[in-house]
N, C-alpha and C. Protein backbone atom coordinates (compact mmCIF):
# COMPACT_ATOMS: atom_id res chain seq x y z
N UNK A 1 175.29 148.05 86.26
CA UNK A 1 175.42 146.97 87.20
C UNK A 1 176.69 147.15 88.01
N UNK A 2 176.56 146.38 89.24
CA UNK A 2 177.51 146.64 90.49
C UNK A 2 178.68 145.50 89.98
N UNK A 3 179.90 146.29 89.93
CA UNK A 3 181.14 145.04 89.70
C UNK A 3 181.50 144.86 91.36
N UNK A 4 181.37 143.31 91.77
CA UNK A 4 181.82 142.97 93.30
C UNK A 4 182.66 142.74 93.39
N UNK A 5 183.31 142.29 94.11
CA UNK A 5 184.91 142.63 94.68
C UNK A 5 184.82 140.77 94.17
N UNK A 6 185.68 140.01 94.14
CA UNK A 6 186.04 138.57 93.84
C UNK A 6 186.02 138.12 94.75
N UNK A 7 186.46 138.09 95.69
CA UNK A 7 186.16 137.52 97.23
C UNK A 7 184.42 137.58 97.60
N UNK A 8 183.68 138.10 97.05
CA UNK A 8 182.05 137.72 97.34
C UNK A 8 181.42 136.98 95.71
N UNK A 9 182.46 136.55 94.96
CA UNK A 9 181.41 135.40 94.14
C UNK A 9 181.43 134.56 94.79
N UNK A 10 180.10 133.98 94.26
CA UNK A 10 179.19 132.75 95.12
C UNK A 10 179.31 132.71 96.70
N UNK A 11 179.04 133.82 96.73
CA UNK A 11 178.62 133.88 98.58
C UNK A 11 177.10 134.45 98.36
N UNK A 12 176.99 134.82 99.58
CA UNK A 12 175.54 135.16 100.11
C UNK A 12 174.81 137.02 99.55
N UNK A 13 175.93 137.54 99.42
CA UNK A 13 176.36 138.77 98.84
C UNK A 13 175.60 138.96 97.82
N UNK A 14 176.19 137.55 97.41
CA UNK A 14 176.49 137.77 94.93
C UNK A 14 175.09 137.01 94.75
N UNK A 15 174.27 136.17 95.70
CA UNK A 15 173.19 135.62 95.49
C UNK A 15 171.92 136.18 95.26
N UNK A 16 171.43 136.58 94.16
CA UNK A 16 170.03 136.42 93.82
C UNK A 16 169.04 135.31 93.80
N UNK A 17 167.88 135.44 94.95
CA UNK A 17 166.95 134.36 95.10
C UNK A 17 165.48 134.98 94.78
N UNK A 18 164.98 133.57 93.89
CA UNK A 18 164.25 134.24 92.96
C UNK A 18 164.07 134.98 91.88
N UNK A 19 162.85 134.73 91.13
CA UNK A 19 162.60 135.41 89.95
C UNK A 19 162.34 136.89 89.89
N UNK A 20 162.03 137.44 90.72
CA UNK A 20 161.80 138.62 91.01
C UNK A 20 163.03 139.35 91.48
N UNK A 21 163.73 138.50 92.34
CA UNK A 21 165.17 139.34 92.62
C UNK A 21 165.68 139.21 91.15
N UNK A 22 166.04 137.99 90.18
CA UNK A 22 167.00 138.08 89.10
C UNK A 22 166.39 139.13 87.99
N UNK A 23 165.25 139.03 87.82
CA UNK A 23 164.40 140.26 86.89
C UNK A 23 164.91 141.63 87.09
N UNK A 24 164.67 141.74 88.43
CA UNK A 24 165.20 143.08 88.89
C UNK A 24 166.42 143.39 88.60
N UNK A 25 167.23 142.67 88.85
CA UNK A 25 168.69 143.00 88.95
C UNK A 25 168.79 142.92 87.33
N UNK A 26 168.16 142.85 86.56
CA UNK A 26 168.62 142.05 84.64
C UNK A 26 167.65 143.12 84.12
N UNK A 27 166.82 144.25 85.05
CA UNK A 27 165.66 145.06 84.47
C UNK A 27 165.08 144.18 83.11
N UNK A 28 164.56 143.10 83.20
CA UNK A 28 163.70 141.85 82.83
C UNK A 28 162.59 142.11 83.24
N UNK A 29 161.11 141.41 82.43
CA UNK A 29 160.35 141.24 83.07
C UNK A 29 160.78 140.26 83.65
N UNK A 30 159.28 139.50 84.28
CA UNK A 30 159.99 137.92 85.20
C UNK A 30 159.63 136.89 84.06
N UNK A 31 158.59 136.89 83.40
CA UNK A 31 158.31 136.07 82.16
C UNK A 31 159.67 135.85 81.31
N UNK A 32 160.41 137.02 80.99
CA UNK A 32 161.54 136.59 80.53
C UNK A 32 162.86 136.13 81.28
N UNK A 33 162.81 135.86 82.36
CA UNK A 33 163.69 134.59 83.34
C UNK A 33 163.14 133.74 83.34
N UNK A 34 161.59 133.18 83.19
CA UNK A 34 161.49 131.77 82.96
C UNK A 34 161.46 131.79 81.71
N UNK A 35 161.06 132.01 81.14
CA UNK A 35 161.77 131.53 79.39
C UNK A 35 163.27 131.16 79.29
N UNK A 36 163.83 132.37 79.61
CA UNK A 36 165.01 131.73 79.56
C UNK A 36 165.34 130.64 79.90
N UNK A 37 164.77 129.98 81.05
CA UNK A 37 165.23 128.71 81.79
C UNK A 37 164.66 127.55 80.86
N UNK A 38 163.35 127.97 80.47
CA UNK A 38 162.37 127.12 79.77
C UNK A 38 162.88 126.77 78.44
N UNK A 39 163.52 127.53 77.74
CA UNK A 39 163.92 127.32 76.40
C UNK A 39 165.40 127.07 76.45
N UNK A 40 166.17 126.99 77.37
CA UNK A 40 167.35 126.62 77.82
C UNK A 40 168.74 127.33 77.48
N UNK A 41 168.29 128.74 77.76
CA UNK A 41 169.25 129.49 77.33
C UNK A 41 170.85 129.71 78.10
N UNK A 42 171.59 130.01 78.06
CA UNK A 42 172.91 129.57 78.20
C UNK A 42 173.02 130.32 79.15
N UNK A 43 172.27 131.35 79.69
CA UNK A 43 172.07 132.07 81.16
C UNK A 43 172.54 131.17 81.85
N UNK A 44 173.47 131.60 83.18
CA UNK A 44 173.76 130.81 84.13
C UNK A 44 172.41 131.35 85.40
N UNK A 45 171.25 130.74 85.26
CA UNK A 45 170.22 130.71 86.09
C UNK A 45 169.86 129.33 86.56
N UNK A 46 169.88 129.06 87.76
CA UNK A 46 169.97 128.04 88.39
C UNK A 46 168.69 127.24 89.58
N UNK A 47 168.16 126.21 89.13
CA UNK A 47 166.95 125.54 90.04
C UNK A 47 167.35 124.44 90.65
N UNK A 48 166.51 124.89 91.99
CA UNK A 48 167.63 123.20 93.15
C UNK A 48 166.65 123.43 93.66
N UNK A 49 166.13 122.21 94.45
CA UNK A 49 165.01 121.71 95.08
C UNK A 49 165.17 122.61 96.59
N UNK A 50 164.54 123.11 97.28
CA UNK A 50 164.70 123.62 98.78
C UNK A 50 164.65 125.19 98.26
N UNK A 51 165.32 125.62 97.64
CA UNK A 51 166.02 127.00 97.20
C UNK A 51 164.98 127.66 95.75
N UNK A 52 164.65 126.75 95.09
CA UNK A 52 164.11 127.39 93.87
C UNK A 52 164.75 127.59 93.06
N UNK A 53 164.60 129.05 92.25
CA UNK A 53 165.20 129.62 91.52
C UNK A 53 166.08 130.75 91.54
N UNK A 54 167.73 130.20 91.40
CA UNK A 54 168.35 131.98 92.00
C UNK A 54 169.53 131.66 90.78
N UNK A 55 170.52 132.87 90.87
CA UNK A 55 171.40 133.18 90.24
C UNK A 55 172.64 133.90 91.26
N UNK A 56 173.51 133.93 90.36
CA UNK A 56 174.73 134.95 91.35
C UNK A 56 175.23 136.28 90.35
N UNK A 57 175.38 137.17 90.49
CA UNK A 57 175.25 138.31 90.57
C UNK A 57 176.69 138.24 89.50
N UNK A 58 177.67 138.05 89.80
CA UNK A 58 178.77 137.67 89.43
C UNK A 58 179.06 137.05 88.14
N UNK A 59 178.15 135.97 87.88
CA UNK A 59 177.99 135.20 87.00
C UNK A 59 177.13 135.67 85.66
N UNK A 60 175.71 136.18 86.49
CA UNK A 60 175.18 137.14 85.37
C UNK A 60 176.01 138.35 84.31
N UNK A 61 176.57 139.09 85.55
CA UNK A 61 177.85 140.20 84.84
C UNK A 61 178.51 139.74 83.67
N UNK A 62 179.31 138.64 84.17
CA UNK A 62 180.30 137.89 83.23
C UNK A 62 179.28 137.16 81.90
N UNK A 63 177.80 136.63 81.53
CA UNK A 63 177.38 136.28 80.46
C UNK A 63 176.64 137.55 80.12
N UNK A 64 176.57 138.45 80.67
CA UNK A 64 176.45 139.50 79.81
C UNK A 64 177.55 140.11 79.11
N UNK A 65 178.43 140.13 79.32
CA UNK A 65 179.35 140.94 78.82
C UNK A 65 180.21 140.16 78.02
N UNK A 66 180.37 138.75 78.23
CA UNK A 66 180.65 137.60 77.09
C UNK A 66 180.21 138.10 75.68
N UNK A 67 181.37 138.27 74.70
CA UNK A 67 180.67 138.50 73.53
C UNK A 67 180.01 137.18 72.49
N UNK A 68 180.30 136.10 73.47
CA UNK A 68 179.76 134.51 73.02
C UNK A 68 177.90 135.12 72.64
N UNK A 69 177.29 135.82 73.89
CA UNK A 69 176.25 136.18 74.11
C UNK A 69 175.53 137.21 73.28
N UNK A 70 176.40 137.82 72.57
CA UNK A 70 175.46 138.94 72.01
C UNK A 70 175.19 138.48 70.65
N UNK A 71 174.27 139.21 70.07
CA UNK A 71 173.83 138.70 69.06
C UNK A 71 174.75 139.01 67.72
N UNK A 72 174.59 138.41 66.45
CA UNK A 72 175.54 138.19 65.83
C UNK A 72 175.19 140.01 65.09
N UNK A 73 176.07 140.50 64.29
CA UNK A 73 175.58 141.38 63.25
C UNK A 73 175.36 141.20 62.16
N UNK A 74 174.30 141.37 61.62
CA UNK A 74 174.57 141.35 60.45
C UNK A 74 175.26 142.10 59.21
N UNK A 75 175.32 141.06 58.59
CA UNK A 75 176.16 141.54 57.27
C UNK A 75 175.73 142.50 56.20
């Protein structure tokens, strides 16, 4: 994945619109971006009336790489 410069989070840049753009960019199917949303996972994926469903590019990076996010190991 592309690290963006800080001056383009949450601009027009860092915006993924749609399920098909955020899949792509997460090599996801798209079934698993609405689940995620559906089962309310801590993904910062975002729905607003006019716009749909998008994300920012920026934001995804940063909960992936959160080690809040990964799964635990076991013991």
């Amino acid at each position: 994945m592309t690290d963006l410069p800080a001056e383009t989070a949450g601009t027009a840049q860092d915006l993924l619109q749609g399920v098909k753009a955020i899949a792509g960019y997460l090599a996801w199917p798209e079934r698993k971006v609405y689940r995620a949303r559906e089962e309310g996972w801590t993904i910062p994926i975002r729905k607003r009336d006019g716009l749909g469903i998008y994300a920012f590019r920026s934001e995804l990076d940063a909960w992936l790489t959160d080690p809040s996010t990964l799964p635990s190991k076991a013991a």
